[in-house]
Protein backbone atom coordinates (compact mmCIF):
# COMPACT_ATOMS: atom_id res chain seq x y z
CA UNK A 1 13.41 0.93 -14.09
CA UNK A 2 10.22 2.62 -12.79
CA UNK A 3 7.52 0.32 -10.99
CA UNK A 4 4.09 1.60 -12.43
CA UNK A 5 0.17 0.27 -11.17
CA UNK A 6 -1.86 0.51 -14.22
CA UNK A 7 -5.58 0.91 -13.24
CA UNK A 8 -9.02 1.99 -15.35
CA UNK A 9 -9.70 4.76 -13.96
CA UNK A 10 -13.47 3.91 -14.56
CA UNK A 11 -12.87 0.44 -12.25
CA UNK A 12 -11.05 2.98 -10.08
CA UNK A 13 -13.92 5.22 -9.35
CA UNK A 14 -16.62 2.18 -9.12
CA UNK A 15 -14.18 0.60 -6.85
CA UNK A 16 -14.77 3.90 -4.45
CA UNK A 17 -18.09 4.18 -4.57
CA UNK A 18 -18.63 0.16 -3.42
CA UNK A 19 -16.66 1.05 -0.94
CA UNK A 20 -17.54 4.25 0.36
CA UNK A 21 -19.94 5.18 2.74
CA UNK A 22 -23.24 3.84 2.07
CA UNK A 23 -22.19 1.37 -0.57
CA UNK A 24 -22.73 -2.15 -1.28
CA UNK A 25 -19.38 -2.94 0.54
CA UNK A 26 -18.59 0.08 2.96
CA UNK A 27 -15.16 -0.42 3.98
CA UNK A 28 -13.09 2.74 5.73
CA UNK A 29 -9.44 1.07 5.35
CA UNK A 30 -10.12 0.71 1.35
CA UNK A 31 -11.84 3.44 0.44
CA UNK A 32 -9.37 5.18 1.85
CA UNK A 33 -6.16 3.49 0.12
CA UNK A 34 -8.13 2.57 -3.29
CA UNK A 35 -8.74 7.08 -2.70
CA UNK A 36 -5.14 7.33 -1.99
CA UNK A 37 -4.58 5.28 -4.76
CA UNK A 38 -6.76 7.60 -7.27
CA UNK A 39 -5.07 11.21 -6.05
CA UNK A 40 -2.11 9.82 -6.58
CA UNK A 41 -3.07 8.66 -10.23
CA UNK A 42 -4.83 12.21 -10.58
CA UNK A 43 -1.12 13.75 -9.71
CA UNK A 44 0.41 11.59 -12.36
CA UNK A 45 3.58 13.69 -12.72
CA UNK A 46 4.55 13.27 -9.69
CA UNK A 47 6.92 10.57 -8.52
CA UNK A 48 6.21 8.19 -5.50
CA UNK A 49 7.99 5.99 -3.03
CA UNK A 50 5.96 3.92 -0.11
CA UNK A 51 7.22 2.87 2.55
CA UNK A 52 6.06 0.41 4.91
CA UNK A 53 6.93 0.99 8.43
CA UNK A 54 6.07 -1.14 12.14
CA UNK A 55 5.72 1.24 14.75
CA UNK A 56 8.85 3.35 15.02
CA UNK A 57 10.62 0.90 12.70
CA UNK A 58 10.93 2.19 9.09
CA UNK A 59 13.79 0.27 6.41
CA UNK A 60 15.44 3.55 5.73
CA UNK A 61 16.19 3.46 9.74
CA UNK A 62 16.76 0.23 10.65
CA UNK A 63 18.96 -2.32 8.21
CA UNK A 64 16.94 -5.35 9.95
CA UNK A 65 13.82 -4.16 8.80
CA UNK A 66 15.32 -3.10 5.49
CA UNK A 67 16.74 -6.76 5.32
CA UNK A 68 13.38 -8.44 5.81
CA UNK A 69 11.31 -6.14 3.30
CA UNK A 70 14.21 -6.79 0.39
CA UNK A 71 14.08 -10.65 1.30
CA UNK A 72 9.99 -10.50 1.26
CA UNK A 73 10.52 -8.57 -2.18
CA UNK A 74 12.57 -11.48 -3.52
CA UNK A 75 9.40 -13.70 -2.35
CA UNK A 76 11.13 -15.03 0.23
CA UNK A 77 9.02 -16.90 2.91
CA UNK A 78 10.11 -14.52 6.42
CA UNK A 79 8.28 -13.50 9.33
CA UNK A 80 9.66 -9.93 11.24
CA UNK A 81 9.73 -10.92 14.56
CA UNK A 82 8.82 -7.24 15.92
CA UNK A 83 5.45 -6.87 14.44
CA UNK A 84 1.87 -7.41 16.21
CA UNK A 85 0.33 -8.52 13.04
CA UNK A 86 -1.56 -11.82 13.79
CA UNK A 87 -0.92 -14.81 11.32
């Protein structure tokens, strides 16, 4: 089974120019993934994994972290004890 995001492309592209620089809601973290986002729609033949990582810690590295990403996939309510993120 492949895991597909379905997006307008037209929402897409007014999406990056609210956030871009100099628009009504200039934000550099989402303009860049919503951009990120679009490339990787524009390179539609090509097949994508993402991986979340914390620090050095990446779930193809560490089962731990693995362990907590497949429980948090499951909707599981779990907290990784090694990350900085504030709550």
């Amino acid at each position: 089974m492949t895991d597909e995001i379905r997006i307008d492309e037209v929402l897409l592209n007014k999406a990056l120019k609210l956030v871009n620089v100099g628009g009504e809601q200039e934000h550099r973290l989402l303009y860049h993934l919503i951009n990120q986002i679009a490339e990787m729609g524009y390179r539609w033949r090509s097949e994508y994994i993402i991986t979340l990582f914390d620090g050095d810690i990446e779930p193809n590295f560490d089962s731990k972290y693995a362990e907590y990403l497949d429980k948090k996939a499951q909707r599981q309510d779990v907290v990784w004890s090694n990350s900085d993120e504030e709550e």
